[in-house]
PDB file of N, CA and C in Angstrom:
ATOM      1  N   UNK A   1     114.963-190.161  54.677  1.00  0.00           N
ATOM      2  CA  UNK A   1     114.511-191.413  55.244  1.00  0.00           C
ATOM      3  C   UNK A   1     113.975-191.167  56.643  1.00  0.00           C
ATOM      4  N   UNK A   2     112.762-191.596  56.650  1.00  0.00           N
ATOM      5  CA  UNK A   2     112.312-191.541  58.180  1.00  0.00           C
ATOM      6  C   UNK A   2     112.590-193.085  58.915  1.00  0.00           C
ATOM      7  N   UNK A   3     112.534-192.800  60.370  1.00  0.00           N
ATOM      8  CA  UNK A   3     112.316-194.155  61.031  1.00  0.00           C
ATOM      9  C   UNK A   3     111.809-193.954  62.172  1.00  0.00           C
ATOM     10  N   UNK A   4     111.017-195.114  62.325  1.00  0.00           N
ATOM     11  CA  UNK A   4     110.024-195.358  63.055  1.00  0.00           C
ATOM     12  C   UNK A   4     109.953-196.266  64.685  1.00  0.00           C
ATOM     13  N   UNK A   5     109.667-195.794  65.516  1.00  0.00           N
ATOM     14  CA  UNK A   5     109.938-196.839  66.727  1.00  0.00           C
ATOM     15  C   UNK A   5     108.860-197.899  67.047  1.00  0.00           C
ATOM     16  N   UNK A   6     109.058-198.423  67.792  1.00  0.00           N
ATOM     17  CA  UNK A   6     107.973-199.538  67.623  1.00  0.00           C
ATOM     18  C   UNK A   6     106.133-199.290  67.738  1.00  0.00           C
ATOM     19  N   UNK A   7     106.102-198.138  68.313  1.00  0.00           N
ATOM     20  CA  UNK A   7     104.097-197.776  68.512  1.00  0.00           C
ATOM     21  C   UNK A   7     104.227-197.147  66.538  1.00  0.00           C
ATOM     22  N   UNK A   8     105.384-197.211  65.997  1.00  0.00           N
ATOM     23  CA  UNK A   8     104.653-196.284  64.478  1.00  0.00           C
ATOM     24  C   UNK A   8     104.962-195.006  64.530  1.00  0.00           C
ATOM     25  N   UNK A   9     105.747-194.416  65.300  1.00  0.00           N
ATOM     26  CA  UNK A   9     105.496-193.134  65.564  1.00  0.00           C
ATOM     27  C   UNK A   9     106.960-192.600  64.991  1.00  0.00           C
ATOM     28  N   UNK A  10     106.976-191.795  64.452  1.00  0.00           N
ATOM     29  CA  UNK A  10     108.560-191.283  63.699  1.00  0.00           C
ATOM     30  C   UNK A  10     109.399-190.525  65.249  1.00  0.00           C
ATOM     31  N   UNK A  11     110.287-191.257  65.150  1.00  0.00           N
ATOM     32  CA  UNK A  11     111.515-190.772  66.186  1.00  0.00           C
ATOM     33  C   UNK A  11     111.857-189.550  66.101  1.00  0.00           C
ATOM     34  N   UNK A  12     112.224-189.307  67.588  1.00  0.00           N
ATOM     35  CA  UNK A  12     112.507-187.953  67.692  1.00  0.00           C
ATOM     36  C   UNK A  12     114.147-187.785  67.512  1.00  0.00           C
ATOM     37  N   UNK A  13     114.421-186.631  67.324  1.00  0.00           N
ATOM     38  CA  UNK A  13     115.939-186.698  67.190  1.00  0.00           C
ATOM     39  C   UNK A  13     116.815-187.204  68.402  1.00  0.00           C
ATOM     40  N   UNK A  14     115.638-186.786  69.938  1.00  0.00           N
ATOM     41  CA  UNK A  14     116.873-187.430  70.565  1.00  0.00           C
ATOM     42  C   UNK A  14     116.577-188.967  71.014  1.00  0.00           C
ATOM     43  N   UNK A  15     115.789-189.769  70.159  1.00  0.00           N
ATOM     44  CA  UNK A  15     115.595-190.935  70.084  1.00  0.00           C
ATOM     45  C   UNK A  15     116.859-191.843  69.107  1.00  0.00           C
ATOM     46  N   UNK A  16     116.785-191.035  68.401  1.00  0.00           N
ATOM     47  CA  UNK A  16     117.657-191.180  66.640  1.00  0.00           C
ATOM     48  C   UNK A  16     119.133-191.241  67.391  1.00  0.00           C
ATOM     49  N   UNK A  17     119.657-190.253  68.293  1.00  0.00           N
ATOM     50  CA  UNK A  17     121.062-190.540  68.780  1.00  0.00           C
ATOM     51  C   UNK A  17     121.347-191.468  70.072  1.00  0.00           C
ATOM     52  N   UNK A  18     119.603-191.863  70.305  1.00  0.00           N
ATOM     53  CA  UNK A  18     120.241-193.058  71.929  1.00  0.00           C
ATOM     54  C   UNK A  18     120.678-194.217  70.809  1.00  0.00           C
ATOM     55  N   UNK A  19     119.839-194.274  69.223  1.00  0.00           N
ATOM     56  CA  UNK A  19     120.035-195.585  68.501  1.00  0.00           C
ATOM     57  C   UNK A  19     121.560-195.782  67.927  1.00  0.00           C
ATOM     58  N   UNK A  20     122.577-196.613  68.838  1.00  0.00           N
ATOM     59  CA  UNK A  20     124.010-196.295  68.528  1.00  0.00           C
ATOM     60  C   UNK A  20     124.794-197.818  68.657  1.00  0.00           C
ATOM     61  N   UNK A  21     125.419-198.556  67.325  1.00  0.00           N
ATOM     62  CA  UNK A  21     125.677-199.125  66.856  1.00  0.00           C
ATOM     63  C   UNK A  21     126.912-199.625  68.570  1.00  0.00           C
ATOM     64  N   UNK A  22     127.134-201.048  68.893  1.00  0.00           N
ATOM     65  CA  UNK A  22     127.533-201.430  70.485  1.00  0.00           C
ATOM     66  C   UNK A  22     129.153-201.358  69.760  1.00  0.00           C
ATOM     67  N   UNK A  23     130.321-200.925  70.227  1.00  0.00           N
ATOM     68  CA  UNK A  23     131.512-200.901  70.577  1.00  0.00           C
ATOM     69  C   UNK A  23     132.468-200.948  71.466  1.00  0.00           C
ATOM     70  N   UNK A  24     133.562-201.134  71.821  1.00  0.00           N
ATOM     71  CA  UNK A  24     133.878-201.125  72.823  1.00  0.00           C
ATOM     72  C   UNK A  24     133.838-200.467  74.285  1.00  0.00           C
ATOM     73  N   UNK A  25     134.390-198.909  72.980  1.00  0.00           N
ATOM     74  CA  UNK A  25     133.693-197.325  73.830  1.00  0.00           C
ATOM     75  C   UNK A  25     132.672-197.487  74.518  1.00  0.00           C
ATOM     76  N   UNK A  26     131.690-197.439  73.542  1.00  0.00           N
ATOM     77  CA  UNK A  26     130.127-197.635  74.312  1.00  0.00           C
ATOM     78  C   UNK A  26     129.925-198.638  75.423  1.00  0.00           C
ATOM     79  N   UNK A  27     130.685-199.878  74.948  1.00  0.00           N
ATOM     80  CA  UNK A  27     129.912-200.831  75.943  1.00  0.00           C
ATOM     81  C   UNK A  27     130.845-200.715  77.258  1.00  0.00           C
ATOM     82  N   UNK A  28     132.087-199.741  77.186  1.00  0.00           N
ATOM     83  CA  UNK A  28     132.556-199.505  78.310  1.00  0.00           C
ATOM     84  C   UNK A  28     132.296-198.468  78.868  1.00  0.00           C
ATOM     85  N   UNK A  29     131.701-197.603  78.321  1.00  0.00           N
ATOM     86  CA  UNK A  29     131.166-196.581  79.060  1.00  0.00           C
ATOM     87  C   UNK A  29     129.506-196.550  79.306  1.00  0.00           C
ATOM     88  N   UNK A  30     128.711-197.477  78.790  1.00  0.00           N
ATOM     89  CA  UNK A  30     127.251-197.702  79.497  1.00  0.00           C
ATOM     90  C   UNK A  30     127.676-198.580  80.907  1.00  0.00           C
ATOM     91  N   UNK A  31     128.778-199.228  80.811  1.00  0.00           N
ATOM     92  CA  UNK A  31     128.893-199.878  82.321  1.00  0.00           C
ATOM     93  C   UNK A  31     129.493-199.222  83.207  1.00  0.00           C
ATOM     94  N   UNK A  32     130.723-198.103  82.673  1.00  0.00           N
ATOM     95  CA  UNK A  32     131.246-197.481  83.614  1.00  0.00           C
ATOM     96  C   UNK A  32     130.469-196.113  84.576  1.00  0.00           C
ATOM     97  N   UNK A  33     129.095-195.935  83.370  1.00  0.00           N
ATOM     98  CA  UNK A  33     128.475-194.841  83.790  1.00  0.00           C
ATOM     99  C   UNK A  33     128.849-193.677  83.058  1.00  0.00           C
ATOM    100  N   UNK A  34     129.457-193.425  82.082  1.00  0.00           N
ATOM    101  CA  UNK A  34     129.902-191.989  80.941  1.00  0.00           C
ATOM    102  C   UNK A  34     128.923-192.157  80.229  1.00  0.00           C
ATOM    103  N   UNK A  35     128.427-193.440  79.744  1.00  0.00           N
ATOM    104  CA  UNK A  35     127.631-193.561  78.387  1.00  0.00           C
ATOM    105  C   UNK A  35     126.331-193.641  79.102  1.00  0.00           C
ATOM    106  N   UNK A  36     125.143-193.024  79.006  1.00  0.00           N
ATOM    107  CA  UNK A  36     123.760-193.181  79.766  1.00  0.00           C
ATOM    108  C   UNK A  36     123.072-194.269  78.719  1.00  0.00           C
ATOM    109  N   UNK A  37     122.439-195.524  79.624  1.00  0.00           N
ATOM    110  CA  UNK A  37     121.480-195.966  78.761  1.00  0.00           C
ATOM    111  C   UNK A  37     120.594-197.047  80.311  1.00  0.00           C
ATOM    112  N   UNK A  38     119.942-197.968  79.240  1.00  0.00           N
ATOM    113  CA  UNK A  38     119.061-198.415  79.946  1.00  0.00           C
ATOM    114  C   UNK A  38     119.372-199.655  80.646  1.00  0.00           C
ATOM    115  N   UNK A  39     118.828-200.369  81.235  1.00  0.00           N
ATOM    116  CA  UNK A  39     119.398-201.577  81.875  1.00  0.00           C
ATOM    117  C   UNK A  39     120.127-202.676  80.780  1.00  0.00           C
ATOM    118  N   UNK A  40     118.900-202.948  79.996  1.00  0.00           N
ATOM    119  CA  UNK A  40     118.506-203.713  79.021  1.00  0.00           C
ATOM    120  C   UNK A  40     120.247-203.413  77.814  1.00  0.00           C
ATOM    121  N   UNK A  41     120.440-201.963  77.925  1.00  0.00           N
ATOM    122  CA  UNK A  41     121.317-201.538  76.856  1.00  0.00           C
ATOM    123  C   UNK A  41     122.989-202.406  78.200  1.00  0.00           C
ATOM    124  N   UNK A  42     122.926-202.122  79.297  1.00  0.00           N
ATOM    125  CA  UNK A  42     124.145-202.438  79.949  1.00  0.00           C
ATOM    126  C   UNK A  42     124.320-203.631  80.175  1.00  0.00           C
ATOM    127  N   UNK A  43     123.013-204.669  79.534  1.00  0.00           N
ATOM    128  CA  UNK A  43     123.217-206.073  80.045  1.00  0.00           C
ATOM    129  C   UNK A  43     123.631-206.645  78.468  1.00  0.00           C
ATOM    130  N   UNK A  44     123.283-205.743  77.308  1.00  0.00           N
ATOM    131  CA  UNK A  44     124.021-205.601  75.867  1.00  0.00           C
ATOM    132  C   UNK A  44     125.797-205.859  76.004  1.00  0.00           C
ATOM    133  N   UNK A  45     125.949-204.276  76.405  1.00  0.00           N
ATOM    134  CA  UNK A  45     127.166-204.152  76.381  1.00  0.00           C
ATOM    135  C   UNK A  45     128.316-205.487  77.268  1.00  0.00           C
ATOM    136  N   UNK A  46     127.395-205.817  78.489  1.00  0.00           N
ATOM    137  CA  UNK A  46     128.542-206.843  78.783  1.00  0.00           C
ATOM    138  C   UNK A  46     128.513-208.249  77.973  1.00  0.00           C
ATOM    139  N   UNK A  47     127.327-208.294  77.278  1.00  0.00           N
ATOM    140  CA  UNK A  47     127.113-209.606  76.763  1.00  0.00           C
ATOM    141  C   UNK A  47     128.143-209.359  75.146  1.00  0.00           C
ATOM    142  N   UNK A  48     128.374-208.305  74.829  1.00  0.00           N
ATOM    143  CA  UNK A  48     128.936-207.711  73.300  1.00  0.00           C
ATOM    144  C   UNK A  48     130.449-207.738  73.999  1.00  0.00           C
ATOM    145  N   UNK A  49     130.531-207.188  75.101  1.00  0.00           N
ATOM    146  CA  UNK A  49     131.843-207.378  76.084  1.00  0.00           C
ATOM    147  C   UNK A  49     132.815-209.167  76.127  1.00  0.00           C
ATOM    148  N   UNK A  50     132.266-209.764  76.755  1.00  0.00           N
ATOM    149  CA  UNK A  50     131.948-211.250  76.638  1.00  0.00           C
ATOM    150  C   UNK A  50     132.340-211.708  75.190  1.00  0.00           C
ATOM    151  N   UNK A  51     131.110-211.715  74.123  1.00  0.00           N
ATOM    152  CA  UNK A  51     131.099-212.066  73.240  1.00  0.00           C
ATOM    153  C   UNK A  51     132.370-211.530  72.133  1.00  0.00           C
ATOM    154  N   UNK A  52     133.354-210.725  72.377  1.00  0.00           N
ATOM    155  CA  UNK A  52     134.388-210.342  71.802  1.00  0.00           C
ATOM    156  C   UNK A  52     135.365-210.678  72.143  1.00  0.00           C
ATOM    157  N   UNK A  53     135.259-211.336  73.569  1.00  0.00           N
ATOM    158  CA  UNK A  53     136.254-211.679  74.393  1.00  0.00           C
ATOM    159  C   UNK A  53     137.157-210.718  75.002  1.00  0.00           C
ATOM    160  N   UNK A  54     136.806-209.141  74.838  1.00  0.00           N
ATOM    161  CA  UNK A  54     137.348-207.940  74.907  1.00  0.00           C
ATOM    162  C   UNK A  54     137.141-207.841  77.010  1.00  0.00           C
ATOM    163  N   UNK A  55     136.388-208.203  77.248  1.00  0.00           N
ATOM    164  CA  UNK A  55     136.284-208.601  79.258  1.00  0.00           C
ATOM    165  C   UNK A  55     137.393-208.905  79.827  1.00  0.00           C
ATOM    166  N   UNK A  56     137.776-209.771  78.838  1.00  0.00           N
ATOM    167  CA  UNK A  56     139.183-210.237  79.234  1.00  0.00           C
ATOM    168  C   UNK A  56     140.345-210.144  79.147  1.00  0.00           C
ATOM    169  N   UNK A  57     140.627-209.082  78.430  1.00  0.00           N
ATOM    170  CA  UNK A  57     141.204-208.391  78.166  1.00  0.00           C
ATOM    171  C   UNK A  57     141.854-206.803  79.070  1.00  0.00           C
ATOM    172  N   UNK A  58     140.432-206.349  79.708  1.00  0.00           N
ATOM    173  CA  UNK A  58     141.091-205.357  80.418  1.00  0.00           C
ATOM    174  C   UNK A  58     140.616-205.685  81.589  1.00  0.00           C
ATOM    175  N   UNK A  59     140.718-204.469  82.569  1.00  0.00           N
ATOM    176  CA  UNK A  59     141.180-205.067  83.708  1.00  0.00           C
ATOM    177  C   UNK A  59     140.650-206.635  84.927  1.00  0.00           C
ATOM    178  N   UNK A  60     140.828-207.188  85.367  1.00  0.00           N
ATOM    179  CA  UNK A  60     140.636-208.175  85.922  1.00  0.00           C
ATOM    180  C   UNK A  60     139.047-208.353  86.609  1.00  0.00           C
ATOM    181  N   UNK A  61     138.514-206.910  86.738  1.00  0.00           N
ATOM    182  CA  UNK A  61     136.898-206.548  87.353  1.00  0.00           C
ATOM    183  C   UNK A  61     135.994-207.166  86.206  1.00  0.00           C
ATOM    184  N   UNK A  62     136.505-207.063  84.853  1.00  0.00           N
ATOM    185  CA  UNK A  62     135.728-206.773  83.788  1.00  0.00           C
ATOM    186  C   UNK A  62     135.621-208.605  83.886  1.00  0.00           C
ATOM    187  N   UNK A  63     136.459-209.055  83.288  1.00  0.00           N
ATOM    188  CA  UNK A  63     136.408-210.766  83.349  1.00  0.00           C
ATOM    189  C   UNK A  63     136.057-211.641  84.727  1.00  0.00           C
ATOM    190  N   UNK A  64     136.107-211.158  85.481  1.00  0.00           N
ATOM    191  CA  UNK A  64     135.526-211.916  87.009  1.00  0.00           C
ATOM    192  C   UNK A  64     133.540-211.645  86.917  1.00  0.00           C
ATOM    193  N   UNK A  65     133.426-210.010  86.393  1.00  0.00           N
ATOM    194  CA  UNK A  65     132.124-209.711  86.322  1.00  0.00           C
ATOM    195  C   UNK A  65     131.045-210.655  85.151  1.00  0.00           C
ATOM    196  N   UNK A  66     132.121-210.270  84.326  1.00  0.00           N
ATOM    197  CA  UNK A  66     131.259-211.059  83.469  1.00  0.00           C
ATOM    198  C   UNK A  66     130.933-212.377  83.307  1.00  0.00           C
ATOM    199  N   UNK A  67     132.085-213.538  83.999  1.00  0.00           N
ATOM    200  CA  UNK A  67     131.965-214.839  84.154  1.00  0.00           C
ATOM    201  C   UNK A  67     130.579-214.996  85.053  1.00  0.00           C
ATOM    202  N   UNK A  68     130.310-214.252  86.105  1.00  0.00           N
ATOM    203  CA  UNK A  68     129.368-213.638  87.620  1.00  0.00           C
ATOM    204  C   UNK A  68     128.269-214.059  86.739  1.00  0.00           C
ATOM    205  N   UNK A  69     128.278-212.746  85.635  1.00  0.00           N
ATOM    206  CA  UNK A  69     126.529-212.849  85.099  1.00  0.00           C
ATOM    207  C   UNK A  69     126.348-213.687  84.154  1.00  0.00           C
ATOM    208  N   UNK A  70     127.584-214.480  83.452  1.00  0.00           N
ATOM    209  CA  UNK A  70     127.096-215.984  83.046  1.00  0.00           C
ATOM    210  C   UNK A  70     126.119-217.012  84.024  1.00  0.00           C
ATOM    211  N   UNK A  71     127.363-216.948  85.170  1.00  0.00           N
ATOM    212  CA  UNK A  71     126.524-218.199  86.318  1.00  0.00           C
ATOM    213  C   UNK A  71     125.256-217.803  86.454  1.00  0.00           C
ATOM    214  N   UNK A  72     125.193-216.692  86.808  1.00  0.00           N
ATOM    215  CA  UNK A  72     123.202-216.409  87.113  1.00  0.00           C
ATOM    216  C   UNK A  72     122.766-216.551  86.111  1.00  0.00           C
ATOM    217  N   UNK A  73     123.163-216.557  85.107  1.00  0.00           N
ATOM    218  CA  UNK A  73     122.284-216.408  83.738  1.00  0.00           C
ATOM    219  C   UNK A  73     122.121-214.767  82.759  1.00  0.00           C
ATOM    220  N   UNK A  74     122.405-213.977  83.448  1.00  0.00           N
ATOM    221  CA  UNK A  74     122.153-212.311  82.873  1.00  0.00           C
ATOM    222  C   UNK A  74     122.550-212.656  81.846  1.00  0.00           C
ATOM    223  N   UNK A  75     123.461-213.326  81.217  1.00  0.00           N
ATOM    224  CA  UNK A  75     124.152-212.780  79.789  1.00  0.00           C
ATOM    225  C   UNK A  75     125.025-214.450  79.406  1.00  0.00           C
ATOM    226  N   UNK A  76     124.812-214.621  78.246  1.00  0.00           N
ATOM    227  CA  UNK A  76     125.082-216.132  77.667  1.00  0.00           C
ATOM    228  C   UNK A  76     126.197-216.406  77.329  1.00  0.00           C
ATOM    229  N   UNK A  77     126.713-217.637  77.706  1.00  0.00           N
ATOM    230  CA  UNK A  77     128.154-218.339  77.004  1.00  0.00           C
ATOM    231  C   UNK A  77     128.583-218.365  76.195  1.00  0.00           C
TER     232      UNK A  77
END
């Protein structure tokens, strides 16, 4: 099976491993800085953060932050 990125063009392998299904892991380590990704991928993870209710859960930075980028708007209710 091939796959394709958005210009049509078949992905490269190290395209194929940035494409990685959001978890906790991940979405705590694209914010903590272990996991490398893009803005777009860290404004994911807190919104997948949030949306699990998992923010609130650990430490007290995580749920103060994320309520933060509700009020501005970064990431939805």
């Amino acid at each position: 099976m091939l796959l394709y990125n958005s210009l049509n063009n078949i992905l490269t392998m190290k395209e194929i491993k940035e494409i990685k299904e959001m978890n906790n892991y991940r979405a705590v380590g694209l914010i903590e800085g272990f996991e490398s990704g893009t803005v777009k991928e860290i404004i994911k993870a807190w919104q997948y953060l949030h949306d699990t209710k998992t923010a609130y859960k650990l430490q007290g930075w995580y749920g103060r932050t994320a309520k933060y980028l509700i009020e501005i708007g970064t990431i939805k209710e």
